[in-house]
Protein backbone atom coordinates (compact mmCIF):
# COMPACT_ATOMS: atom_id res chain seq x y z
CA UNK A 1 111.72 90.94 96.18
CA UNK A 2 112.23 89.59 93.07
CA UNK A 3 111.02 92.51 90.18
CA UNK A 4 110.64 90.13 87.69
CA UNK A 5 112.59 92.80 85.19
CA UNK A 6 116.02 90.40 84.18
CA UNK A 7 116.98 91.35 81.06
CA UNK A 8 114.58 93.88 80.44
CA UNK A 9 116.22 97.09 78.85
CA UNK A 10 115.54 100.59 80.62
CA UNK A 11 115.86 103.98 79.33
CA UNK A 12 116.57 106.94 81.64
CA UNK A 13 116.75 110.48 80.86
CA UNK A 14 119.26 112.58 83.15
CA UNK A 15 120.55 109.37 84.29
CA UNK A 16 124.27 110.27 84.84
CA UNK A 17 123.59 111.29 88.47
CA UNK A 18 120.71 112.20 91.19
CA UNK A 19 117.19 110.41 91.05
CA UNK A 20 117.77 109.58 87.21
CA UNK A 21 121.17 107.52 88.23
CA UNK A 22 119.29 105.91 91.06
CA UNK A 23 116.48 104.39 89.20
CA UNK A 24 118.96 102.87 86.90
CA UNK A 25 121.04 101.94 89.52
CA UNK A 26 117.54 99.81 91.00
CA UNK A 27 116.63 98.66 87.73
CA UNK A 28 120.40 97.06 86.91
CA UNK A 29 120.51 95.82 90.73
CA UNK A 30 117.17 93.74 89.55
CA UNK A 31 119.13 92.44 86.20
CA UNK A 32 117.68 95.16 83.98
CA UNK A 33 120.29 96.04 81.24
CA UNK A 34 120.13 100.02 80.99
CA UNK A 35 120.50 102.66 78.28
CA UNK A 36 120.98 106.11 80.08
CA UNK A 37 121.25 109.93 78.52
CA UNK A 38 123.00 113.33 79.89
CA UNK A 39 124.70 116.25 78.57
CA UNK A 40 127.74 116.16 80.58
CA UNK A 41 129.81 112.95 78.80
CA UNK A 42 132.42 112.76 81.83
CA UNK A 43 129.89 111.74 84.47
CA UNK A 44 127.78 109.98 81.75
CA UNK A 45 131.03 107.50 80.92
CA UNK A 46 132.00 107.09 84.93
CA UNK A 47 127.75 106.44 85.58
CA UNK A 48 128.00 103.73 82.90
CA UNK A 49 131.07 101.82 84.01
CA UNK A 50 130.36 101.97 87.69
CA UNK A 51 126.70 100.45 86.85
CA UNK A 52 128.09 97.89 84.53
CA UNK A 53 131.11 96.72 87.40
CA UNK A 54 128.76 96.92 89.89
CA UNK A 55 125.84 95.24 88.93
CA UNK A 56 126.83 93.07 86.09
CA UNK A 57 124.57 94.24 83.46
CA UNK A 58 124.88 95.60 80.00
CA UNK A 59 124.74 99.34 80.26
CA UNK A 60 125.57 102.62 77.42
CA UNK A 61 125.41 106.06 77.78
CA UNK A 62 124.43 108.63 74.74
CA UNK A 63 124.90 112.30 74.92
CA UNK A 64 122.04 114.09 74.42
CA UNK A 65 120.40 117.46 75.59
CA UNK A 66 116.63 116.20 75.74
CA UNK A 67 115.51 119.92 74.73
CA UNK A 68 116.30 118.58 71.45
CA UNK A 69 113.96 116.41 69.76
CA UNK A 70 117.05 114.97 67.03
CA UNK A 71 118.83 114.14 70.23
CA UNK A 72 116.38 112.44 71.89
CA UNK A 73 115.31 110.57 68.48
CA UNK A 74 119.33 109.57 68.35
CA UNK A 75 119.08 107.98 72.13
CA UNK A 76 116.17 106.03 71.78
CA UNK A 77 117.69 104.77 68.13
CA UNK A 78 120.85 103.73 69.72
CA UNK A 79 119.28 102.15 72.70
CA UNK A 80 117.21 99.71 70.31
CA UNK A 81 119.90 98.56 68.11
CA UNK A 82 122.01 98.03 71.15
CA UNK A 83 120.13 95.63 72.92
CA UNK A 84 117.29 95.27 70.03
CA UNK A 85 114.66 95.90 72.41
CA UNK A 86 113.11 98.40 74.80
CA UNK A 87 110.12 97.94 77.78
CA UNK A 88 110.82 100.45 80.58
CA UNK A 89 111.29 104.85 80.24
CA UNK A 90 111.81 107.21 83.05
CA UNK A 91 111.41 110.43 82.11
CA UNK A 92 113.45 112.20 84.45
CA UNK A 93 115.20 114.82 83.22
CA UNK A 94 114.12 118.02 84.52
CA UNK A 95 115.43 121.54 85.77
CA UNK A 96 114.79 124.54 88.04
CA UNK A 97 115.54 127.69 88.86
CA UNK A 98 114.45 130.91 91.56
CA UNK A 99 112.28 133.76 89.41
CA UNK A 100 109.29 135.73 89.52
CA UNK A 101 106.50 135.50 87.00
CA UNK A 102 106.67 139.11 86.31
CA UNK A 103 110.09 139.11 85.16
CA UNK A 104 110.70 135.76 83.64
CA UNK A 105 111.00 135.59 79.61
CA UNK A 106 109.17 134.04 77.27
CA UNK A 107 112.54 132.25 76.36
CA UNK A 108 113.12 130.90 79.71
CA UNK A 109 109.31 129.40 79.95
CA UNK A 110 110.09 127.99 76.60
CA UNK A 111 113.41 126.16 77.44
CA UNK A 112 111.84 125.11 80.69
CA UNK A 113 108.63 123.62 78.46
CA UNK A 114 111.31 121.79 76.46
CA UNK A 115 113.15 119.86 79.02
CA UNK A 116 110.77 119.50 81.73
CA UNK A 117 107.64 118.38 79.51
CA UNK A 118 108.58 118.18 75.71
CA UNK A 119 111.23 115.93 76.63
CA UNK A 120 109.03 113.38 78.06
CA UNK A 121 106.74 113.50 75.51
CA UNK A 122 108.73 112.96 72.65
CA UNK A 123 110.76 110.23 74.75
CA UNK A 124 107.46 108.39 75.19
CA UNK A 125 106.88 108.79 71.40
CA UNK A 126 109.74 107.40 70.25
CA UNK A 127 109.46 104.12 72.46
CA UNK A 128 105.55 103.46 72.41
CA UNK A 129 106.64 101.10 69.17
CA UNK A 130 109.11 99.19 70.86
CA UNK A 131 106.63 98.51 73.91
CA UNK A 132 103.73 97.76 71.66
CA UNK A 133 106.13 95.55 69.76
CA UNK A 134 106.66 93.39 72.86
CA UNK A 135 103.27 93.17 74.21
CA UNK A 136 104.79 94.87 77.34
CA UNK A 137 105.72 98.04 78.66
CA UNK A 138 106.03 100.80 81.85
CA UNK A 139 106.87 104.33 81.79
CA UNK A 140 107.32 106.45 84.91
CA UNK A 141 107.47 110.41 84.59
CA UNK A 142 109.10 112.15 87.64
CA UNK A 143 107.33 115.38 88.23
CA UNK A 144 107.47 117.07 91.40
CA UNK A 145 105.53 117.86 94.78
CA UNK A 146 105.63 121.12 93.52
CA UNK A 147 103.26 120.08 90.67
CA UNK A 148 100.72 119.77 92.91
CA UNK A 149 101.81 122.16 95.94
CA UNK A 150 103.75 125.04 93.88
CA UNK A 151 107.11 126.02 95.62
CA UNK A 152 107.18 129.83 96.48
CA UNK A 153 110.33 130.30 94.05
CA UNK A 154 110.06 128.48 90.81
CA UNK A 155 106.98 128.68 89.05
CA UNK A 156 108.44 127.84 85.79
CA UNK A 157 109.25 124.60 86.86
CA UNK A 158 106.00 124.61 89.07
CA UNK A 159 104.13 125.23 85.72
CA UNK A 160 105.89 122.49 83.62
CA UNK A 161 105.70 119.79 85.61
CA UNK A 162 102.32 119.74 86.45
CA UNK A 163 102.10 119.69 82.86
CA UNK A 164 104.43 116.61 83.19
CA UNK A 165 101.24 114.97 85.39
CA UNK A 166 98.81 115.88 83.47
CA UNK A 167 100.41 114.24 80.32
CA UNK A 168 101.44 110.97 82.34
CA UNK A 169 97.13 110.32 82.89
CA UNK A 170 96.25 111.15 79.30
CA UNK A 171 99.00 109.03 78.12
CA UNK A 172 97.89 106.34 80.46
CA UNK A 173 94.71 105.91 79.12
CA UNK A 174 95.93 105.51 75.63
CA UNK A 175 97.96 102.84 76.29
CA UNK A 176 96.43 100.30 78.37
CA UNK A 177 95.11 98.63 76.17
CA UNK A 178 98.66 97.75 74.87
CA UNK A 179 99.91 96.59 78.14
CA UNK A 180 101.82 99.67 78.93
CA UNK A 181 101.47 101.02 81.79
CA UNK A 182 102.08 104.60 82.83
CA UNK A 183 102.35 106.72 85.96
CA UNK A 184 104.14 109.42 87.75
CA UNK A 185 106.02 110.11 90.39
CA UNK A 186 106.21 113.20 92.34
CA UNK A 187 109.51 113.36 94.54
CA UNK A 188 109.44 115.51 97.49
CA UNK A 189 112.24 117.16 99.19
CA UNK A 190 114.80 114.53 97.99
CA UNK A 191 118.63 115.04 98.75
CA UNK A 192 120.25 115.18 95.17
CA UNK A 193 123.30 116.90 93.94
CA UNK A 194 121.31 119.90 93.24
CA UNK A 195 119.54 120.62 96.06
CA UNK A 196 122.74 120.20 97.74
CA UNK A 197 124.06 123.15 95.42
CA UNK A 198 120.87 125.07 96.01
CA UNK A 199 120.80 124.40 99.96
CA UNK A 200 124.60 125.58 100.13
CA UNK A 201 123.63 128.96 98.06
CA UNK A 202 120.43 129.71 100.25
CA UNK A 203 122.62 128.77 103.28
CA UNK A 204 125.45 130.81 102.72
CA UNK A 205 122.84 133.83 102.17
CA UNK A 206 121.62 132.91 106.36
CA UNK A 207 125.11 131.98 107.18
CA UNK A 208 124.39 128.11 107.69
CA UNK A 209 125.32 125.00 106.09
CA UNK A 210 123.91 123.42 103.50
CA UNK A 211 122.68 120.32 106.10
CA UNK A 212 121.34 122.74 108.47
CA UNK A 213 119.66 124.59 106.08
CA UNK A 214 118.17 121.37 104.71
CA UNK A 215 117.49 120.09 107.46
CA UNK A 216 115.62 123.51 108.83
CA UNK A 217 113.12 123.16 106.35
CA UNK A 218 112.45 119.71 106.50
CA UNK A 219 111.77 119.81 110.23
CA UNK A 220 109.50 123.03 109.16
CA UNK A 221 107.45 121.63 106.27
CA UNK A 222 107.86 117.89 106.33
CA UNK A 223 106.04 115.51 108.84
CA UNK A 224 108.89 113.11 108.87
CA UNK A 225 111.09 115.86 109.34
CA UNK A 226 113.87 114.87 107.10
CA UNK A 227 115.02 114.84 103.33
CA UNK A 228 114.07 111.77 101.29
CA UNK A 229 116.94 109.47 99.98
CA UNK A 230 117.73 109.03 96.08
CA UNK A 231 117.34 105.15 96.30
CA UNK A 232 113.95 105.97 98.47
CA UNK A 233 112.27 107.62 95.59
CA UNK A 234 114.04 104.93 93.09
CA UNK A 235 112.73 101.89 94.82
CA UNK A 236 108.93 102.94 94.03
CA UNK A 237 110.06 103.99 90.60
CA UNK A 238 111.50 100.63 90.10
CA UNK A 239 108.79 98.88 91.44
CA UNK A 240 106.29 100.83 88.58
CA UNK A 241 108.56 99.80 85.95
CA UNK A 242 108.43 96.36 87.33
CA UNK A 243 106.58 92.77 86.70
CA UNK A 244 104.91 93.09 89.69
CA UNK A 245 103.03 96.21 89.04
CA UNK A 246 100.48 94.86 86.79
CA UNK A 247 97.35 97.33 87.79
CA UNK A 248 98.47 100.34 88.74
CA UNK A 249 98.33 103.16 85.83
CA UNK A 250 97.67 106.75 85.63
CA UNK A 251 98.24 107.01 89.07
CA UNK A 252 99.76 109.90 90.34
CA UNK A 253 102.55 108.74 93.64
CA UNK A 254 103.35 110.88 96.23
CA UNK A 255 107.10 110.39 97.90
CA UNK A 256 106.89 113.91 99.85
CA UNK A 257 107.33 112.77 103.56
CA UNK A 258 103.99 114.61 104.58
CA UNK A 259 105.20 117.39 102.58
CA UNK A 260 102.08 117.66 100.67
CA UNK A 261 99.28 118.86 103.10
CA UNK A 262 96.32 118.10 100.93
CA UNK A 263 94.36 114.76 99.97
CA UNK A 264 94.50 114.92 96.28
């Protein structure tokens, strides 16, 4: 299927690897030229050139820790006056961590409130002129199943990206009446680089691997009974950032597997 997004530009935040790296990755595959941030400048640089070789389009890569609003102002700046335009954000830089409520700082809820939710915010802030501009734009915001359905360790993250959701419907209702359209996505059990990290630590702690202790709790709490794919969760991001999505906004998507047990 033809996305209809050639020569569009993309942003992505925590593009350099995982579900961030896959959406761009979908995007370029459709002839979207892409503009992608990270902290870590190695894998940034190697994302960039393997996109650009692979796919044949334009593609940079800023540093930038999206906790920081001058950094995130500095991506979106170079972005524009790279390719003099922007219509598509993903706001998918996010983070997590295992701690109890009782115990957790105030310092760790804040720096959690910066990257998970801030970030997209301010992202969407800083590129709502460019869209307008154009007459035409999407934005995606990947939350989490555990927005919805908290996870038993991380309420932090739990907390701040149901946040995330709840901003991606307000925002969508200011909008369409510019022709920007806005949703979110909430990934499931998805098999990135760090639940591989996490799966090998909470397997080593029941003496398993890291696959069978993924794979244990997907058979447990998933109906399809596996982990979801990166490019399974990019292809319906790609798809809301795309031509072809023309009516849906403020919805709220669901890649879980059956993971969620509830309607709504």
């Amino acid at each position: 299927m033809d996305l209809g997004v050639k020569d569009r530009v993309a942003l992505v935040t925590g593009g350099s690897y995982g579900i961030g790296r896959g959406c761009a990755e979908a995007l370029a595959k459709e002839g979207a030229h892409v503009a992608i941030c990270a902290r870590n400048k190695d894998k940034l640089a190697q994302a960039v050139n393997e996109i650009q070789s692979k796919f044949g389009v334009k593609a940079i890569g800023v540093v930038a820790d999206v906790s920081k609003a001058a950094d995130i102002e500095n991506f979106v700046k170079k972005a524009a006056d790279t390719f003099g335009r922007i219509d598509i954000l993903i706001n998918n830089a996010g983070m997590g961590s295992d701690e109890k409520i009782e115990t957790t700082p105030d310092e760790k809820w804040q720096e959690y409130w910066e990257v998970n939710t801030m970030s997209a915010i301010r992202c969407s802030g800083a590129v709502i002129p460019h869209m307008k501009k154009n007459g035409w734009g999407r934005i995606v915001n990947v939350s989490s199943i555990f927005a919805k359905q908290p996870g038993a360790y991380c309420p932090v993250y739990n907390v701040t990206k149901a946040a995330l959701m709840m901003f991606s419907k307000c925002l969508a209702e200011e909008l369409i009446g510019y022709n920007i359209l806005v949703n979110n996505v909430n990934p499931g059990f998805t098999r990135t680089p760090l639940w591989e990290a996490a799966a090998t630590e909470f397997g080593k702690a029941q003496g398993i691997t890291a696959d069978q202790f993924m794979d244990n709790i997907a058979k447990a709490q998933a109906t399809i009974q596996r982990f979801c794919t990166i490019e399974e969760v990019a292809n319906v991001i790609a798809f809301l950032c795309s031509d072809k999505n023309n009516y849906m906004m403020g919805a709220n998507i669901d890649v879980t597997g059956g993971l969620l047990k509830t309607m709504y």
